[in-house]
PDB file of N, CA and C in Angstrom:
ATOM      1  N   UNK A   1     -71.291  23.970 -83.792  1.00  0.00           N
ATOM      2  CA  UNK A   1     -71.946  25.258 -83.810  1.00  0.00           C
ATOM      3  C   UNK A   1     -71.844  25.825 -82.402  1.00  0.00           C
ATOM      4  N   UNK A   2     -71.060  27.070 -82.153  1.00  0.00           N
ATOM      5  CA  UNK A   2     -71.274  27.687 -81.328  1.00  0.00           C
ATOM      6  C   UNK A   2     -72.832  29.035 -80.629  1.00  0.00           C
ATOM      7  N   UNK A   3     -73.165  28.655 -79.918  1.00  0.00           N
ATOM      8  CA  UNK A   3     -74.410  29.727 -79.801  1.00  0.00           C
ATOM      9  C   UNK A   3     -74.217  30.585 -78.272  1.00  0.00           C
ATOM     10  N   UNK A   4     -73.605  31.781 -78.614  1.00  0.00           N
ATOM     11  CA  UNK A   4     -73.563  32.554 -77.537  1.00  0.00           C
ATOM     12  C   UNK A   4     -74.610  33.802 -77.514  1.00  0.00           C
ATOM     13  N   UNK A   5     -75.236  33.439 -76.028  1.00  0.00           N
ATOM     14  CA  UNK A   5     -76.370  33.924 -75.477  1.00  0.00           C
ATOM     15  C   UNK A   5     -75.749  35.751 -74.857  1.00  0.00           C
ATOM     16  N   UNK A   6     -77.098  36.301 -75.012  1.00  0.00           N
ATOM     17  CA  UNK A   6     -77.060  37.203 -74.501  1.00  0.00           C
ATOM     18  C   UNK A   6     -76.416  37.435 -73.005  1.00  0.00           C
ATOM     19  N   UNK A   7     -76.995  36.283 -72.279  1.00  0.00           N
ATOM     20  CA  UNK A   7     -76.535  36.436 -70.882  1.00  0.00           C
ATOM     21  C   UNK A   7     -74.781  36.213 -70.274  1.00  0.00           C
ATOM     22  N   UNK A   8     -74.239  35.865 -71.375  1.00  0.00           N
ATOM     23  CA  UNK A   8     -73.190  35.280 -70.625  1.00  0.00           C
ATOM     24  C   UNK A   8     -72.625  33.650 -70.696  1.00  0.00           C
ATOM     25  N   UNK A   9     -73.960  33.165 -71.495  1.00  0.00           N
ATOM     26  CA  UNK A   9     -73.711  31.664 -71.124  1.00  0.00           C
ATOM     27  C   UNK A   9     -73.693  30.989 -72.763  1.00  0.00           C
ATOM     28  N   UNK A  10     -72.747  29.967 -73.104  1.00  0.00           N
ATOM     29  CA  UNK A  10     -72.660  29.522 -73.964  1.00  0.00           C
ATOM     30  C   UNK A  10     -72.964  28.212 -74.163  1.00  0.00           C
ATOM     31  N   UNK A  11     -73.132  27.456 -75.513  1.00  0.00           N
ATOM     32  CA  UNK A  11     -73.662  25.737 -75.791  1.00  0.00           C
ATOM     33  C   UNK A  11     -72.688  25.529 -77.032  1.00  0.00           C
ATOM     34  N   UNK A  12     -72.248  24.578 -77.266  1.00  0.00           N
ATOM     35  CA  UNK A  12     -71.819  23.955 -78.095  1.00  0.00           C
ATOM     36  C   UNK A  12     -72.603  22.896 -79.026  1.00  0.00           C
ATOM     37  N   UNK A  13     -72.676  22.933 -80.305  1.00  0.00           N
ATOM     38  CA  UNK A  13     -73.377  21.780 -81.006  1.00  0.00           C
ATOM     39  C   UNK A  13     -72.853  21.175 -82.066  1.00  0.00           C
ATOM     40  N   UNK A  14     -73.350  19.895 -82.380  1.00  0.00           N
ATOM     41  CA  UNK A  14     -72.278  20.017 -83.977  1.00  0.00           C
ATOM     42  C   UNK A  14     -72.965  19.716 -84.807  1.00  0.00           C
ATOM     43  N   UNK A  15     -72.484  20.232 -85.542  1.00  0.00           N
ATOM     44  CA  UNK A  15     -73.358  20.888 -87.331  1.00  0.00           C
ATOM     45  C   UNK A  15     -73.447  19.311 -87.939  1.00  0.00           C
ATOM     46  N   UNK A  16     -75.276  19.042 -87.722  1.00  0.00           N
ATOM     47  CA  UNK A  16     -75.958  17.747 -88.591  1.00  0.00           C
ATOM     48  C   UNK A  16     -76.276  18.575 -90.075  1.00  0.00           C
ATOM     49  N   UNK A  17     -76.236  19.285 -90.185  1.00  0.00           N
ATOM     50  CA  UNK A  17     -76.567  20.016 -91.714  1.00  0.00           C
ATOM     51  C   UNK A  17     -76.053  19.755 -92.588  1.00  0.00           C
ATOM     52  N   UNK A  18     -76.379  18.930 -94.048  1.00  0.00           N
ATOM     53  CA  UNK A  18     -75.515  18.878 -94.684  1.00  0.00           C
ATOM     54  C   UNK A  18     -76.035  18.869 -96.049  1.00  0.00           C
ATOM     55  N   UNK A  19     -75.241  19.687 -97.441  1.00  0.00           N
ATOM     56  CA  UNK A  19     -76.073  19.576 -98.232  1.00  0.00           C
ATOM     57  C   UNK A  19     -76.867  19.341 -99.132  1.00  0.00           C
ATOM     58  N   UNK A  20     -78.220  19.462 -99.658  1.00  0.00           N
ATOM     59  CA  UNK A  20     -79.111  18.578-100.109  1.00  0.00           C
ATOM     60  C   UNK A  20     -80.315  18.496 -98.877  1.00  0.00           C
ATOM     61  N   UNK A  21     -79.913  18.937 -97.718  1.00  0.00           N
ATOM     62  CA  UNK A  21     -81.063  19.169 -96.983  1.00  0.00           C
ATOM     63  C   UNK A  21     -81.760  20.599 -97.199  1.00  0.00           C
ATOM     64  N   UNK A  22     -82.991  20.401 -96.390  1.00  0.00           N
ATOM     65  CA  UNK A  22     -83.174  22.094 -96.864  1.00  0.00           C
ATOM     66  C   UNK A  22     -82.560  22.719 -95.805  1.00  0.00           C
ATOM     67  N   UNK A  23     -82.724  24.062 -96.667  1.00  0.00           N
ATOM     68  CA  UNK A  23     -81.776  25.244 -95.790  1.00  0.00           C
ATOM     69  C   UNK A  23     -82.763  25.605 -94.845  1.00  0.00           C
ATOM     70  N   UNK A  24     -83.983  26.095 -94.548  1.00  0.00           N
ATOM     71  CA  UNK A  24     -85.125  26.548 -94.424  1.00  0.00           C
ATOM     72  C   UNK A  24     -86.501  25.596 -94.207  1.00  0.00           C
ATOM     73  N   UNK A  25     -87.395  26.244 -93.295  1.00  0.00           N
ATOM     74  CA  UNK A  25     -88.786  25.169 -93.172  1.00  0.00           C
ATOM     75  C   UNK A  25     -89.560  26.431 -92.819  1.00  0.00           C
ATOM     76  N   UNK A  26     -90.951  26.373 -94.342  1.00  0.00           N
ATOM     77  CA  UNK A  26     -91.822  27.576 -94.284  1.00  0.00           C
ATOM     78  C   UNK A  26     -92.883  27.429 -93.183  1.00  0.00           C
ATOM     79  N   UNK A  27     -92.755  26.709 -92.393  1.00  0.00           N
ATOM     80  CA  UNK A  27     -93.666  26.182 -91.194  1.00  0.00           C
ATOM     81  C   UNK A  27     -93.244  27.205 -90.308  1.00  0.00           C
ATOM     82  N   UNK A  28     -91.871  27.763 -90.387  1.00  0.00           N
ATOM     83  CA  UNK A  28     -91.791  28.842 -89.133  1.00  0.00           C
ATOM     84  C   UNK A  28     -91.314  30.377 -89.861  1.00  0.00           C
ATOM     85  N   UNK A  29     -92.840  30.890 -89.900  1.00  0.00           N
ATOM     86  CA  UNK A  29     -92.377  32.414 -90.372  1.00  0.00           C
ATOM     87  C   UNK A  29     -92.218  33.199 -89.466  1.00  0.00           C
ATOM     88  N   UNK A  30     -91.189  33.674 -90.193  1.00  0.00           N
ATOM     89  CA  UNK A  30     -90.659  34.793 -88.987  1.00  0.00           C
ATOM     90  C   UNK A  30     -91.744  36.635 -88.997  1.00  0.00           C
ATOM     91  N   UNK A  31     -91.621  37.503 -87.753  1.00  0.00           N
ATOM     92  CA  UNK A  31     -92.164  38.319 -87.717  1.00  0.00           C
ATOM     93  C   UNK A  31     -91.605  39.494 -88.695  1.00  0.00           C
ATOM     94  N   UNK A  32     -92.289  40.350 -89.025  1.00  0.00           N
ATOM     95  CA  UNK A  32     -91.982  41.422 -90.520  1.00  0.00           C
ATOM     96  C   UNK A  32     -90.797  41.841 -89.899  1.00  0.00           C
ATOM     97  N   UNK A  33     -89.730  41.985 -90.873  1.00  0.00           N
ATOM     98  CA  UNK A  33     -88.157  42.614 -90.633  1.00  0.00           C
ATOM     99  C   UNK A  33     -87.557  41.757 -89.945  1.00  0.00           C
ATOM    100  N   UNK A  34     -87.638  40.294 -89.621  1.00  0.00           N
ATOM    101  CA  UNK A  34     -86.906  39.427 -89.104  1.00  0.00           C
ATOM    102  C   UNK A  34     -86.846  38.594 -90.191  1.00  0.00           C
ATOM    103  N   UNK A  35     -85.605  37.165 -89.544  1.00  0.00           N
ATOM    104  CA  UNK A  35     -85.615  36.090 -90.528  1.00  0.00           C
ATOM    105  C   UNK A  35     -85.488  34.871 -90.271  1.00  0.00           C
ATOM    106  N   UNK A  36     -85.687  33.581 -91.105  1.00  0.00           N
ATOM    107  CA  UNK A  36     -85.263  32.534 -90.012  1.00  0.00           C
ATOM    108  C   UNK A  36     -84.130  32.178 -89.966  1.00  0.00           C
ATOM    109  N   UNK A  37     -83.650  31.706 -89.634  1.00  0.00           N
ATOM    110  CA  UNK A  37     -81.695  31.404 -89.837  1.00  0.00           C
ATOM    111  C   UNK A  37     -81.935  29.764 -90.494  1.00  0.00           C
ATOM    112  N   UNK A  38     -80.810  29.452 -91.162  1.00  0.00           N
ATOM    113  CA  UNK A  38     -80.883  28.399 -92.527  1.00  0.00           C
ATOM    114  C   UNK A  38     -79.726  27.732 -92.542  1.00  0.00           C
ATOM    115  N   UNK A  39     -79.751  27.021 -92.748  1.00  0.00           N
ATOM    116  CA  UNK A  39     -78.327  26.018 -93.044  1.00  0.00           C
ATOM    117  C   UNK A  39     -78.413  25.114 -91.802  1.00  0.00           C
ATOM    118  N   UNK A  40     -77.102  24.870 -91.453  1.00  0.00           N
ATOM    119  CA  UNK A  40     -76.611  24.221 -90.343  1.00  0.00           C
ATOM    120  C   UNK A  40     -77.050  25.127 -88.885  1.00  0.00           C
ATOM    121  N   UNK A  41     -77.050  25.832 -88.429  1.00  0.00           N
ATOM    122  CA  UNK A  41     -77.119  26.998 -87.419  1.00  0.00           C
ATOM    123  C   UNK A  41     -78.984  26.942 -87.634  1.00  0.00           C
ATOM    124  N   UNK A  42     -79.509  27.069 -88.627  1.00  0.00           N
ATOM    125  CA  UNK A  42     -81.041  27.767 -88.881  1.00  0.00           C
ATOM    126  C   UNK A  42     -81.254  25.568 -88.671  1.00  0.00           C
ATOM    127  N   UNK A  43     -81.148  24.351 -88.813  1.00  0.00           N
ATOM    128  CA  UNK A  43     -81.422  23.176 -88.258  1.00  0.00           C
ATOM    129  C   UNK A  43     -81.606  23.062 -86.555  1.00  0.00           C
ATOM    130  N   UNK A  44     -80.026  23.443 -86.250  1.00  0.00           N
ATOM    131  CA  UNK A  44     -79.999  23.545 -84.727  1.00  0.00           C
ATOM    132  C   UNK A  44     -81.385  24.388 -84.194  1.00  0.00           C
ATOM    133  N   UNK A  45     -81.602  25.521 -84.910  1.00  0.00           N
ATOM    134  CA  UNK A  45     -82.380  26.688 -84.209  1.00  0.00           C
ATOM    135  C   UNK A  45     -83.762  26.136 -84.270  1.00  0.00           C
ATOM    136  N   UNK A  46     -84.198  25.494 -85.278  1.00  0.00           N
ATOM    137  CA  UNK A  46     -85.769  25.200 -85.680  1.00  0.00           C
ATOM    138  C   UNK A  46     -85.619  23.812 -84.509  1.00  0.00           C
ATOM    139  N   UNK A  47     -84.671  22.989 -84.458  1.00  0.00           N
ATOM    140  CA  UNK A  47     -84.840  21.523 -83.249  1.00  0.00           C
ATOM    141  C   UNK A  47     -85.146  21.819 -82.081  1.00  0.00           C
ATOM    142  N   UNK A  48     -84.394  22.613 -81.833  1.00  0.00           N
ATOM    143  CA  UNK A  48     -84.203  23.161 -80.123  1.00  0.00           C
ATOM    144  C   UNK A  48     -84.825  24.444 -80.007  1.00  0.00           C
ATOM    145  N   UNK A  49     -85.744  24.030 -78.893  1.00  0.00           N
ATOM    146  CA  UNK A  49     -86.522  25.392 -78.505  1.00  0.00           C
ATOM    147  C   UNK A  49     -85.769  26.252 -77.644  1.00  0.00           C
ATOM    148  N   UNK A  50     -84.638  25.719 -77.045  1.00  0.00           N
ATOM    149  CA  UNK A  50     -83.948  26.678 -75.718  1.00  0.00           C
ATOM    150  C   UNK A  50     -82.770  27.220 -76.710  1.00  0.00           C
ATOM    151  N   UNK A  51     -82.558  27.076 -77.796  1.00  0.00           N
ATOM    152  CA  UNK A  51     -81.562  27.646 -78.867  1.00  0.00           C
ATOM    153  C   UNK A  51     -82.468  28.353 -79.202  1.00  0.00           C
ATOM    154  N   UNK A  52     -83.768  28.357 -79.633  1.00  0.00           N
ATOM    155  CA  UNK A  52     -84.716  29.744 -80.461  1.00  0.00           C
ATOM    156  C   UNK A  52     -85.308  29.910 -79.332  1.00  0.00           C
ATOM    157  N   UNK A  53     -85.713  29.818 -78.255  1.00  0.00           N
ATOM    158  CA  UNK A  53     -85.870  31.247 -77.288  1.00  0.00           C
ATOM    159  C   UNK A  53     -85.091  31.885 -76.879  1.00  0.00           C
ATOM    160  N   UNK A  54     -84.140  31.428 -76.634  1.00  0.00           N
ATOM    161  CA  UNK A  54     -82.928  32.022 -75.758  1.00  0.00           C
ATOM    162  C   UNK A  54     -82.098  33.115 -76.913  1.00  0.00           C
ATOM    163  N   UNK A  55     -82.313  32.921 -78.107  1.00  0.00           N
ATOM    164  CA  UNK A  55     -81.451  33.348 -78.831  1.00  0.00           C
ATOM    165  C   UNK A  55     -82.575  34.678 -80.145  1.00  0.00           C
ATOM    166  N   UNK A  56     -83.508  34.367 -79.912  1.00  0.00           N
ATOM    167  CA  UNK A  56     -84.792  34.738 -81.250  1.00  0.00           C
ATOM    168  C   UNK A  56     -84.468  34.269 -82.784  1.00  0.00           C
ATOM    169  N   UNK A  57     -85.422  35.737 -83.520  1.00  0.00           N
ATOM    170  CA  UNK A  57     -85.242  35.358 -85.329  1.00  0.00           C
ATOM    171  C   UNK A  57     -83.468  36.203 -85.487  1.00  0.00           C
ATOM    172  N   UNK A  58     -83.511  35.595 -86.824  1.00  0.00           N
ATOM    173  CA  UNK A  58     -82.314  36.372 -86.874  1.00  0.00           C
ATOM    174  C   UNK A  58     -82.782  37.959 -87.446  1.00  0.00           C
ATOM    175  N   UNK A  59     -81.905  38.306 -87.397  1.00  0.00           N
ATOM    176  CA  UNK A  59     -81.700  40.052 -87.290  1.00  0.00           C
ATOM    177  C   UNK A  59     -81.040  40.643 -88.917  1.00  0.00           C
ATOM    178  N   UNK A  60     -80.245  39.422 -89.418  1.00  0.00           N
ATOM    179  CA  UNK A  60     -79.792  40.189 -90.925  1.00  0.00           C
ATOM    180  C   UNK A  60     -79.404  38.835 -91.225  1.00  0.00           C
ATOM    181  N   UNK A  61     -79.189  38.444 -92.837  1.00  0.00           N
ATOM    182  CA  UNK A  61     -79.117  37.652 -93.924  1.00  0.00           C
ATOM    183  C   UNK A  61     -77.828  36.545 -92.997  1.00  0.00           C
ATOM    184  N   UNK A  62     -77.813  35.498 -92.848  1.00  0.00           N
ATOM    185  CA  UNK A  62     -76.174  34.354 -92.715  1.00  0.00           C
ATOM    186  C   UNK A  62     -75.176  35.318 -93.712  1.00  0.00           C
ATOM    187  N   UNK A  63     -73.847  35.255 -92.878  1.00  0.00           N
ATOM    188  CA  UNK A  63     -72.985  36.005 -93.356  1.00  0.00           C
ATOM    189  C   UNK A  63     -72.212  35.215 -93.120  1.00  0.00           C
ATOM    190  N   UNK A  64     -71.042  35.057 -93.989  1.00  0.00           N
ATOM    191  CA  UNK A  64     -69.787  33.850 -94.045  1.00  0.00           C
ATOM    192  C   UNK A  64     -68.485  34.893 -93.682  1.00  0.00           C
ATOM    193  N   UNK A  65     -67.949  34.502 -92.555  1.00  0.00           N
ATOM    194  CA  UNK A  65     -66.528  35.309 -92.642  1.00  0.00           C
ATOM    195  C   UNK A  65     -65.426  34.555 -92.215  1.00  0.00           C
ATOM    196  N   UNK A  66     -64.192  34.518 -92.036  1.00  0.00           N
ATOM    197  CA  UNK A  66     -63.255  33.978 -91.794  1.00  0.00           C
ATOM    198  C   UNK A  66     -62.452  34.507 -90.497  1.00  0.00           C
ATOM    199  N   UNK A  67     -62.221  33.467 -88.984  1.00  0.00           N
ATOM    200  CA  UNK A  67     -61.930  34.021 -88.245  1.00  0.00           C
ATOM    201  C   UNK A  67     -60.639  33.349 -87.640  1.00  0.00           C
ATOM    202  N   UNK A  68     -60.174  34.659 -86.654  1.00  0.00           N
ATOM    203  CA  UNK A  68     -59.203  33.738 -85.739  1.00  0.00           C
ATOM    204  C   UNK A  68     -59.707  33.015 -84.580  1.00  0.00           C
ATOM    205  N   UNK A  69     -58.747  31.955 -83.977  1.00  0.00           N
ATOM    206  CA  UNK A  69     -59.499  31.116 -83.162  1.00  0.00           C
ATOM    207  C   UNK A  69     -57.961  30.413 -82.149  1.00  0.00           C
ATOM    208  N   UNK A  70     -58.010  30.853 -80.731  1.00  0.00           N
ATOM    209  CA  UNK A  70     -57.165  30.584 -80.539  1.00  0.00           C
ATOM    210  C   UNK A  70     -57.090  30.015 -78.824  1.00  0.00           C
ATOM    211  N   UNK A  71     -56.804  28.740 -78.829  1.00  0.00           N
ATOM    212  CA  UNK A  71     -57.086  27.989 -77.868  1.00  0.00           C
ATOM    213  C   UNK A  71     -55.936  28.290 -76.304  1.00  0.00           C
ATOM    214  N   UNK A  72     -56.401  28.139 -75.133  1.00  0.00           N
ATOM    215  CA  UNK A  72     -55.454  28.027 -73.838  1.00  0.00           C
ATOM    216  C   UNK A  72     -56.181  26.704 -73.031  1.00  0.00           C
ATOM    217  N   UNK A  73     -55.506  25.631 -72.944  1.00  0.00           N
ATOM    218  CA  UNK A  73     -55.025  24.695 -72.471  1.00  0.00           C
ATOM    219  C   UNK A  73     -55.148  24.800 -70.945  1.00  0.00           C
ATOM    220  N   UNK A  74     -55.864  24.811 -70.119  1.00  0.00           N
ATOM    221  CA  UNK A  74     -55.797  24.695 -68.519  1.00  0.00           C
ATOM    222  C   UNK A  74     -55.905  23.245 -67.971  1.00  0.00           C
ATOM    223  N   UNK A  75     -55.303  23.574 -66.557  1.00  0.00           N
ATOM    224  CA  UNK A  75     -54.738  22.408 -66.243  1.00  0.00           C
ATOM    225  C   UNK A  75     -56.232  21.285 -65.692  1.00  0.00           C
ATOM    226  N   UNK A  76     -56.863  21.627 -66.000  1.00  0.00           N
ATOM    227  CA  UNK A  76     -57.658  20.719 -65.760  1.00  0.00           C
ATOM    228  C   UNK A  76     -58.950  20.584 -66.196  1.00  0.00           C
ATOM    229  N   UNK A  77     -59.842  19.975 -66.211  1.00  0.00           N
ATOM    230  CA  UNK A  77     -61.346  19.982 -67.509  1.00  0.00           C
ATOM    231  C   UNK A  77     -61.923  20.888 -66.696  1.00  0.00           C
ATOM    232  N   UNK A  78     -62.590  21.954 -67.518  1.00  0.00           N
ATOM    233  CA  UNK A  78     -63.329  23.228 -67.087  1.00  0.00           C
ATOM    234  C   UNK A  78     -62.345  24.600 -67.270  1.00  0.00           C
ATOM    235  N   UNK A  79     -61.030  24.590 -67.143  1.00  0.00           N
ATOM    236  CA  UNK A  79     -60.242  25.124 -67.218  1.00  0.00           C
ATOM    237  C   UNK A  79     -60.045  26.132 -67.936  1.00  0.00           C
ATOM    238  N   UNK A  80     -60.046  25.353 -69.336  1.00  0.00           N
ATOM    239  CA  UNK A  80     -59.443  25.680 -70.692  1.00  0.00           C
ATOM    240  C   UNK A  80     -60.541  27.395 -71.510  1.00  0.00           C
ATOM    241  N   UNK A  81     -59.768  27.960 -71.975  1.00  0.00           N
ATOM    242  CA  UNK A  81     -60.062  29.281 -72.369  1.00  0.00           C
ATOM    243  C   UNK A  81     -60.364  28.873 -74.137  1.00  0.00           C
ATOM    244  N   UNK A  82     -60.667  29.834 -75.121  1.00  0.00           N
ATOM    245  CA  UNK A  82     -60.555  29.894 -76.577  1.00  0.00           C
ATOM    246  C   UNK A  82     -60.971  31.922 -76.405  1.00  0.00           C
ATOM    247  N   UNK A  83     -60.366  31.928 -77.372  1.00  0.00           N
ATOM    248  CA  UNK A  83     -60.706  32.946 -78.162  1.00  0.00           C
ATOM    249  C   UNK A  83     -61.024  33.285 -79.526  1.00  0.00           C
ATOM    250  N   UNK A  84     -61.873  34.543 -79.657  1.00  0.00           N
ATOM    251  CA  UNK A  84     -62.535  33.998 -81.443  1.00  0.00           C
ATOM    252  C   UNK A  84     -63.060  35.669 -81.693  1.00  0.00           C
ATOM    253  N   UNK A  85     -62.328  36.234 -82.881  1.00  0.00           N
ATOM    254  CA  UNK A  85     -62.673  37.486 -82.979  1.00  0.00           C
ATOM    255  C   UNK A  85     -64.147  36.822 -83.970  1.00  0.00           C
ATOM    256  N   UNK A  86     -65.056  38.037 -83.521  1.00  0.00           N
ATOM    257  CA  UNK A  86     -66.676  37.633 -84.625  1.00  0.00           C
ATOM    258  C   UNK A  86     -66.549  38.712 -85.166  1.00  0.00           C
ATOM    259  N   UNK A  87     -67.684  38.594 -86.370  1.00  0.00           N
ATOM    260  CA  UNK A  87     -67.522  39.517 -87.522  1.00  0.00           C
ATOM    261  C   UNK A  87     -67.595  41.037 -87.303  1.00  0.00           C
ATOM    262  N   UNK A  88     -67.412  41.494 -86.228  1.00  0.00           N
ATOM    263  CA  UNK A  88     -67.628  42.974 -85.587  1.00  0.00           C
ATOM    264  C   UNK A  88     -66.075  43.358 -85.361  1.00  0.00           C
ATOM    265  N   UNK A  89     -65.528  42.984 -85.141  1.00  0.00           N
ATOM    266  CA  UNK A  89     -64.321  42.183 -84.946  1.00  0.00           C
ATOM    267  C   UNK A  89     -63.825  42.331 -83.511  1.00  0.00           C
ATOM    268  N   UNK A  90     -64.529  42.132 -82.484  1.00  0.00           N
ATOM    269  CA  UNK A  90     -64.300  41.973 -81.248  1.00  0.00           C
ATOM    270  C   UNK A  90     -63.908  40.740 -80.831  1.00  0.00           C
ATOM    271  N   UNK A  91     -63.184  40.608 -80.064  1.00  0.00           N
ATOM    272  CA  UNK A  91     -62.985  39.103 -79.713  1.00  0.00           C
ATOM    273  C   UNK A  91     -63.493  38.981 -78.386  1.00  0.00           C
ATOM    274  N   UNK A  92     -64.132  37.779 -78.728  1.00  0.00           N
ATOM    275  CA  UNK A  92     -65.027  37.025 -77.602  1.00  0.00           C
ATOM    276  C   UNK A  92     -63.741  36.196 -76.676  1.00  0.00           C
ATOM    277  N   UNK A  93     -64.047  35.897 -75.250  1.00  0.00           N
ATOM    278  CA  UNK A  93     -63.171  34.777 -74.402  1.00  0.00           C
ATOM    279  C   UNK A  93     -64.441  33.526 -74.328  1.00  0.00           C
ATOM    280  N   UNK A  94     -64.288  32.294 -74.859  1.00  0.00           N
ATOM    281  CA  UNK A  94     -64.923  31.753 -74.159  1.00  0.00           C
ATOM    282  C   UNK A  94     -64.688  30.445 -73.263  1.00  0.00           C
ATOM    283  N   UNK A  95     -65.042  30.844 -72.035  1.00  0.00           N
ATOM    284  CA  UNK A  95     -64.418  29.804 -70.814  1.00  0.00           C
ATOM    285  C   UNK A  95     -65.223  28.567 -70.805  1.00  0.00           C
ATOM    286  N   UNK A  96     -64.561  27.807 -69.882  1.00  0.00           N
ATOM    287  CA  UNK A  96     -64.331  26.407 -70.044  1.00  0.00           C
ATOM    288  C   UNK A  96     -64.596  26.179 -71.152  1.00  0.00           C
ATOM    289  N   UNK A  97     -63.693  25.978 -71.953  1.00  0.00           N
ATOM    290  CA  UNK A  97     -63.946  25.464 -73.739  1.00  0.00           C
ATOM    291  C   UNK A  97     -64.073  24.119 -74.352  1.00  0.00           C
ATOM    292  N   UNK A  98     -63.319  23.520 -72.920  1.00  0.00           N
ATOM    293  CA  UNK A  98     -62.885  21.701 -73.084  1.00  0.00           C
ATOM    294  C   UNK A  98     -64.497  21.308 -72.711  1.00  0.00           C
ATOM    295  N   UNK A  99     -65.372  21.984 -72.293  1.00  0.00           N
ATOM    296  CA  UNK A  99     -66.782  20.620 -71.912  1.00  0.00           C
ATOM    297  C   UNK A  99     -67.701  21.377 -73.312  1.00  0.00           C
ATOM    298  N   UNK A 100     -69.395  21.096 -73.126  1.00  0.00           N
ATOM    299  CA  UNK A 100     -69.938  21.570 -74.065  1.00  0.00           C
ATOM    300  C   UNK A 100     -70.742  22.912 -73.575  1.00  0.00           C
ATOM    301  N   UNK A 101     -70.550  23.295 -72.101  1.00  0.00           N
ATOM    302  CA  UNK A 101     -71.607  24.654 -71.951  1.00  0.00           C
ATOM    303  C   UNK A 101     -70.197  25.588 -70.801  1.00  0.00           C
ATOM    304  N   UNK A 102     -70.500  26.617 -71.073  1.00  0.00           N
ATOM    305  CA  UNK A 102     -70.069  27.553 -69.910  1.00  0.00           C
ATOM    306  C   UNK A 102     -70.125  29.066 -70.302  1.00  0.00           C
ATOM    307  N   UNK A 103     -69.085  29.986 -70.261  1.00  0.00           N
ATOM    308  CA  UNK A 103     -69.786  31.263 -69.929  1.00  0.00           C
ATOM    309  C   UNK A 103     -68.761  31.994 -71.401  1.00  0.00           C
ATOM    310  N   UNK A 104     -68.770  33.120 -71.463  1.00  0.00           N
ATOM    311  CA  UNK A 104     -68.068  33.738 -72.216  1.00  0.00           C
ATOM    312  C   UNK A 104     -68.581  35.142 -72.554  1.00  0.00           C
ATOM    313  N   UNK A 105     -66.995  36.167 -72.552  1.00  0.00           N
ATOM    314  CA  UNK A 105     -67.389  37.667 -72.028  1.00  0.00           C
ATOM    315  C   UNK A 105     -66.742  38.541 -73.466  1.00  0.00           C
ATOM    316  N   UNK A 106     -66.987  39.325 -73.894  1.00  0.00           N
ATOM    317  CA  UNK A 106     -65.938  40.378 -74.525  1.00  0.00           C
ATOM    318  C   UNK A 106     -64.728  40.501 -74.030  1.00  0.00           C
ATOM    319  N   UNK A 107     -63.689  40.526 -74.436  1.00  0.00           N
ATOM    320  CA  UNK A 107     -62.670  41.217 -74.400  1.00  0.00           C
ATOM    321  C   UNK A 107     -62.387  42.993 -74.589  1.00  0.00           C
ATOM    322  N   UNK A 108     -62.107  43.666 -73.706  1.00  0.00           N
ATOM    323  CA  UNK A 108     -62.033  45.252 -73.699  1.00  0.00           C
ATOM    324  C   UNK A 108     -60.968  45.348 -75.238  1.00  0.00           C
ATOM    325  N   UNK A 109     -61.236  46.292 -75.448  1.00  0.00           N
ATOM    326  CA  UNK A 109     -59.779  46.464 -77.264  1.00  0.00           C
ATOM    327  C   UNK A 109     -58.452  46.857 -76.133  1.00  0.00           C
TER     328      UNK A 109
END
């Protein structure tokens, strides 16, 4: 699971969700016109408090889309680039891709 922050800074996690668990826990209601996030992504978010502060409720329903994803190889650990258009269809850069945290910006069209 990727979780990119408002600021600039990104985390990497990997999806314990699997199913037959619940999607959801009514222990955390969200505020009117928000939601909680569910699945694999809504697990991470309810464990970790610096994933749900840093990030809040969600804003509209889990949406499934299909993306590109396309890796650069640098010469050394920290290096390495990815790219990943999101469902807006902007593509994100996100740097150092080879460890589990670092930064990542928009790409101009």
């Amino acid at each position: 699971i990727l979780v990119l922050y408002a600021d600039g800074k990104y985390e990497q996690y990997e999806d314990t969700w699997t199913e037959g668990m619940p999607e959801s826990d009514p222990a955390f209601v969200p505020p009117a016109g928000l939601l909680q996030p569910i699945r694999g992504f809504g697990k991470l978010w309810r464990e970790n408090t610096n994933v749900r502060d840093g990030l809040g409720w969600a804003t509209a329903p889990e949406q499934g889309f299909t993306t590109t994803w396309q890796e650069q190889i640098g010469e050394s650990l920290g290096q390495s680039k990815a790219f990943a258009r999101i469902l807006s269809g902007q593509i994100a850069q996100i740097n150092s891709w080879d460890v589990r945290t670092g930064t990542w910006q928009f790409l101009a069209p």
